[in-house]
N, C-alpha and C. Protein backbone atom coordinates (compact mmCIF):
# COMPACT_ATOMS: atom_id res chain seq x y z
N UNK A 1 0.81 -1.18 0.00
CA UNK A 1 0.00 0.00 0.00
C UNK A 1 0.86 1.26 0.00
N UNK A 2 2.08 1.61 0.60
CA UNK A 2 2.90 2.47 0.85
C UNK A 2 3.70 2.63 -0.44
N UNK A 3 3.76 1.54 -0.85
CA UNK A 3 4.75 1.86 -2.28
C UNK A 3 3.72 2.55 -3.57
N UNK A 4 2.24 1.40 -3.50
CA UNK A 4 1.24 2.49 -4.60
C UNK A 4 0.66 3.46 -4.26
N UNK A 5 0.46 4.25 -2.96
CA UNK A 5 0.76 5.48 -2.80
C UNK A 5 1.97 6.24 -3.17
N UNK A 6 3.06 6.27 -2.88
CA UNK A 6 4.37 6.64 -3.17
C UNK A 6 4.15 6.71 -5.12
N UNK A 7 3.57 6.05 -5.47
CA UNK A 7 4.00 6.04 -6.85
C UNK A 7 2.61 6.84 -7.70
N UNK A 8 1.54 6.74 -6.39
CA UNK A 8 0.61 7.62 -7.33
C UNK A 8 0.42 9.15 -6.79
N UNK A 9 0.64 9.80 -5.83
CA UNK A 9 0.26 10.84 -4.68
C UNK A 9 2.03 11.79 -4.56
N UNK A 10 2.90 10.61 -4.41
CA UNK A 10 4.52 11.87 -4.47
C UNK A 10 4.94 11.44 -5.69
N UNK A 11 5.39 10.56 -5.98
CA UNK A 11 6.43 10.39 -7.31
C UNK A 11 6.00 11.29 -8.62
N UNK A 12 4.87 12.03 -9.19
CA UNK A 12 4.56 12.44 -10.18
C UNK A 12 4.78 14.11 -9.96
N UNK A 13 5.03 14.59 -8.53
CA UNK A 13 5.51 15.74 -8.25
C UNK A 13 6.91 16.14 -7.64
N UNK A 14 7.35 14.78 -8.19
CA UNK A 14 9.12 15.05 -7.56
C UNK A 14 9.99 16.18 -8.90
N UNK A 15 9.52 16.02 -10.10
CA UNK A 15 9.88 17.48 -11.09
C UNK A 15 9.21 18.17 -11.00
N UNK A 16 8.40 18.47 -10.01
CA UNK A 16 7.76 20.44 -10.10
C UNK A 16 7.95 20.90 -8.31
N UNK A 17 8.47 19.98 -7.79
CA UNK A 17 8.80 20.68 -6.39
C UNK A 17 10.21 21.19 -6.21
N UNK A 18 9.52 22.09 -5.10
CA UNK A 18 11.20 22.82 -4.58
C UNK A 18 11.44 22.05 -2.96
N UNK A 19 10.64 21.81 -2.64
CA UNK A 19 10.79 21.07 -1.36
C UNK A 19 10.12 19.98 -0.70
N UNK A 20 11.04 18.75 -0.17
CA UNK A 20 10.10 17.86 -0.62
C UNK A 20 10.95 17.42 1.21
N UNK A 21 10.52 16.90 2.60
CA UNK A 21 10.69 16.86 3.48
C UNK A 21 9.68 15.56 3.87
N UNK A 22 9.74 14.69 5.03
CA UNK A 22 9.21 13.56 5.28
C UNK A 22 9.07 13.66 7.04
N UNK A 23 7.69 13.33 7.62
CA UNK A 23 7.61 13.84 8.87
C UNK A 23 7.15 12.39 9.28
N UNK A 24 7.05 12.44 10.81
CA UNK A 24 6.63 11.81 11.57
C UNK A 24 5.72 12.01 12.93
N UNK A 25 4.32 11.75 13.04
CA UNK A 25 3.51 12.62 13.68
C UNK A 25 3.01 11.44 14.59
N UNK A 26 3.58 11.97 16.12
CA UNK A 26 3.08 10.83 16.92
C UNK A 26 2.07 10.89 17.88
N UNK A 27 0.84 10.23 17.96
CA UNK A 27 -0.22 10.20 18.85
C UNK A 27 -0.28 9.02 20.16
N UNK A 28 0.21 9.72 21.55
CA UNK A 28 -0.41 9.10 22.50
C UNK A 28 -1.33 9.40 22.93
N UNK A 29 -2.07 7.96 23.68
CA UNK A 29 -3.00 8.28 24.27
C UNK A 29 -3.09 7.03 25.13
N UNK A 30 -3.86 7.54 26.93
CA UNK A 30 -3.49 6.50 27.98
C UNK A 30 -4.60 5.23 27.58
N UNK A 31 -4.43 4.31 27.95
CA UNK A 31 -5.57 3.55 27.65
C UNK A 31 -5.73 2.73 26.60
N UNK A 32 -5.21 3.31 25.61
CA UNK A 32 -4.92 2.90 24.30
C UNK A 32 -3.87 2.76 23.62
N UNK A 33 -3.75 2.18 22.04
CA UNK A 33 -2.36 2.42 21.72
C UNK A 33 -2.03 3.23 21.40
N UNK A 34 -0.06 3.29 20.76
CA UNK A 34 -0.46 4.90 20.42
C UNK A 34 0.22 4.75 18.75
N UNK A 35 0.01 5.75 18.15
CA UNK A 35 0.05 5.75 16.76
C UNK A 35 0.98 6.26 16.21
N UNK A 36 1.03 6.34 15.15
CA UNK A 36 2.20 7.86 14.30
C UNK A 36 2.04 7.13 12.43
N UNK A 37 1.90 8.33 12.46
CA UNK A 37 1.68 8.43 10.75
C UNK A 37 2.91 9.20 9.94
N UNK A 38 3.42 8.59 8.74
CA UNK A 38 4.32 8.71 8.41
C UNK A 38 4.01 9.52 7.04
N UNK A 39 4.01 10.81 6.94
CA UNK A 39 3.82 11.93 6.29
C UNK A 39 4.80 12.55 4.88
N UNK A 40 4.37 12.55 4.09
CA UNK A 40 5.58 13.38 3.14
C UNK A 40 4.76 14.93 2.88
N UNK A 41 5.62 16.05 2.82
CA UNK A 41 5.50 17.22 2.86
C UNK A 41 5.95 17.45 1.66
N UNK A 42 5.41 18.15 0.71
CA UNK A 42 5.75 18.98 -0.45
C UNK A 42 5.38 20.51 -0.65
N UNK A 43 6.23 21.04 -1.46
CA UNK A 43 6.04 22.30 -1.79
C UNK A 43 6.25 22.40 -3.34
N UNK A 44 5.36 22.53 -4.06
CA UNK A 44 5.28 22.43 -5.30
C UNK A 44 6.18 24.36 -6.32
N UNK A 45 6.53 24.38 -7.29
CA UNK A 45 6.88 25.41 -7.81
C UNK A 45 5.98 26.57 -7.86
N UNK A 46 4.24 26.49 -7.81
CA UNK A 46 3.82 27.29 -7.80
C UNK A 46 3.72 27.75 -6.12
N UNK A 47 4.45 27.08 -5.58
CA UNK A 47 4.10 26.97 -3.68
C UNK A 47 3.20 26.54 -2.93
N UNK A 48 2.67 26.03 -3.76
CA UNK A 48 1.17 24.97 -3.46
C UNK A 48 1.73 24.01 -2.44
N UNK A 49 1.23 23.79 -1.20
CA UNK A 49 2.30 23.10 -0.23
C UNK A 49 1.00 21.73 -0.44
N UNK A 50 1.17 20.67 -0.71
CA UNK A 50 0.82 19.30 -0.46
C UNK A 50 1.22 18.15 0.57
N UNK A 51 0.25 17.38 1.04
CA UNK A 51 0.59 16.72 2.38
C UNK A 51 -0.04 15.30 1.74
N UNK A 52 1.04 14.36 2.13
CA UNK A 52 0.11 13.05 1.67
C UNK A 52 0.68 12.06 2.76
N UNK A 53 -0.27 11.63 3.57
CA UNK A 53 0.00 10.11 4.42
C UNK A 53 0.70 9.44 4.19
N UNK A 54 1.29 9.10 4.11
CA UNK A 54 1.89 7.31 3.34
C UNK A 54 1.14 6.42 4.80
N UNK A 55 1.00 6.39 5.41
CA UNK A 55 0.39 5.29 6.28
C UNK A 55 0.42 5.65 8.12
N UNK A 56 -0.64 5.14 8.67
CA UNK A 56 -0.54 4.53 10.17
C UNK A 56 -0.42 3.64 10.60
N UNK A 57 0.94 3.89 11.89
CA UNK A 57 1.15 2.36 12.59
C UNK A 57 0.94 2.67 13.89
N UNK A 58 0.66 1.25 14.53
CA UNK A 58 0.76 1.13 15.56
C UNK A 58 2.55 1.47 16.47
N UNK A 59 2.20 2.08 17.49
CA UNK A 59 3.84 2.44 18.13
C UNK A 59 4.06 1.82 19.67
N UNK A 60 4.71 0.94 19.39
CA UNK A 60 4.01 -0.27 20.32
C UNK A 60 5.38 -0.30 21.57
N UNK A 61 5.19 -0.04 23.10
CA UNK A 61 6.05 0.41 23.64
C UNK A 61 6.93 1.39 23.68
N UNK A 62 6.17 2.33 23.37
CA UNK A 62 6.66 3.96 22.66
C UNK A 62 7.63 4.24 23.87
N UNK A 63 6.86 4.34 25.15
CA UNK A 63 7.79 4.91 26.38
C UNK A 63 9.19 4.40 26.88
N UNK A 64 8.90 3.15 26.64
CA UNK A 64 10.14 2.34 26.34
C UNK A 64 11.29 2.17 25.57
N UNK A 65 10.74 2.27 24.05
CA UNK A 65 11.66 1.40 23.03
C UNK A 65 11.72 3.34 22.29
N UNK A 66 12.90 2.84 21.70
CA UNK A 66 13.41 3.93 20.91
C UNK A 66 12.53 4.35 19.75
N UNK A 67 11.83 4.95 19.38
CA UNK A 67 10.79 5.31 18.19
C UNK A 67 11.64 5.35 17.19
N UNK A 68 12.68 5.55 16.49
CA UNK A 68 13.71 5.79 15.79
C UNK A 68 13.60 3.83 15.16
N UNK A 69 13.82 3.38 16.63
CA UNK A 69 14.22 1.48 16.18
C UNK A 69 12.80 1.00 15.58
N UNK A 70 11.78 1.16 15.74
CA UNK A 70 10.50 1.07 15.57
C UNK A 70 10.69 1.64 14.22
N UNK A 71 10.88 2.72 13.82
CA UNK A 71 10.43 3.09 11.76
C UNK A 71 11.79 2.53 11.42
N UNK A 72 12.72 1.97 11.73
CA UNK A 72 13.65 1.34 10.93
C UNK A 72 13.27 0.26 10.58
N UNK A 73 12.86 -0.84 11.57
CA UNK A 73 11.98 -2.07 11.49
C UNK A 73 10.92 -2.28 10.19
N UNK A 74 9.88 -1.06 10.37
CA UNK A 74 9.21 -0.43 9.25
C UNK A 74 9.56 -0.35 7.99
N UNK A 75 10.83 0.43 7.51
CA UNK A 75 11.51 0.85 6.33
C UNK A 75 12.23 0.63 6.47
């Protein structure tokens, strides 16, 4: 799913951007698990700034485990 996103949503605006950056947005919450969605940020030539998901995971022992070792695992 991450790769045919990637190939339909960023890859067709990698020649008209000036800035193209990749985020990571993390949601706790007590009680539950906690999340983080793995984001690509664009800024297109006309400056049209675009945001596209690539996906949500589960972040499983967040308080614990290194979040860093967790999206390597991932990608």
């Amino acid at each position: 799913m991450m790769k045919c996103t990637l190939q339909k949503l960023v890859f067709p605006f990698v020649n008209v951007t000036i800035s193209m950056t990749a985020t990571f947005n993390l949601w706790m919450n007590k009680g539950a698990f906690n999340t983080f969605a793995f984001v690509i940020n664009l800024l297109t030539l006309d400056w049209e700034p675009k945001l596209v998901t690539i996906g949500l995971f589960e972040a499983k022992r967040t308080s614990k485990v290194n979040l860093a070792h967790q999206l390597q695992v991932l990608f």
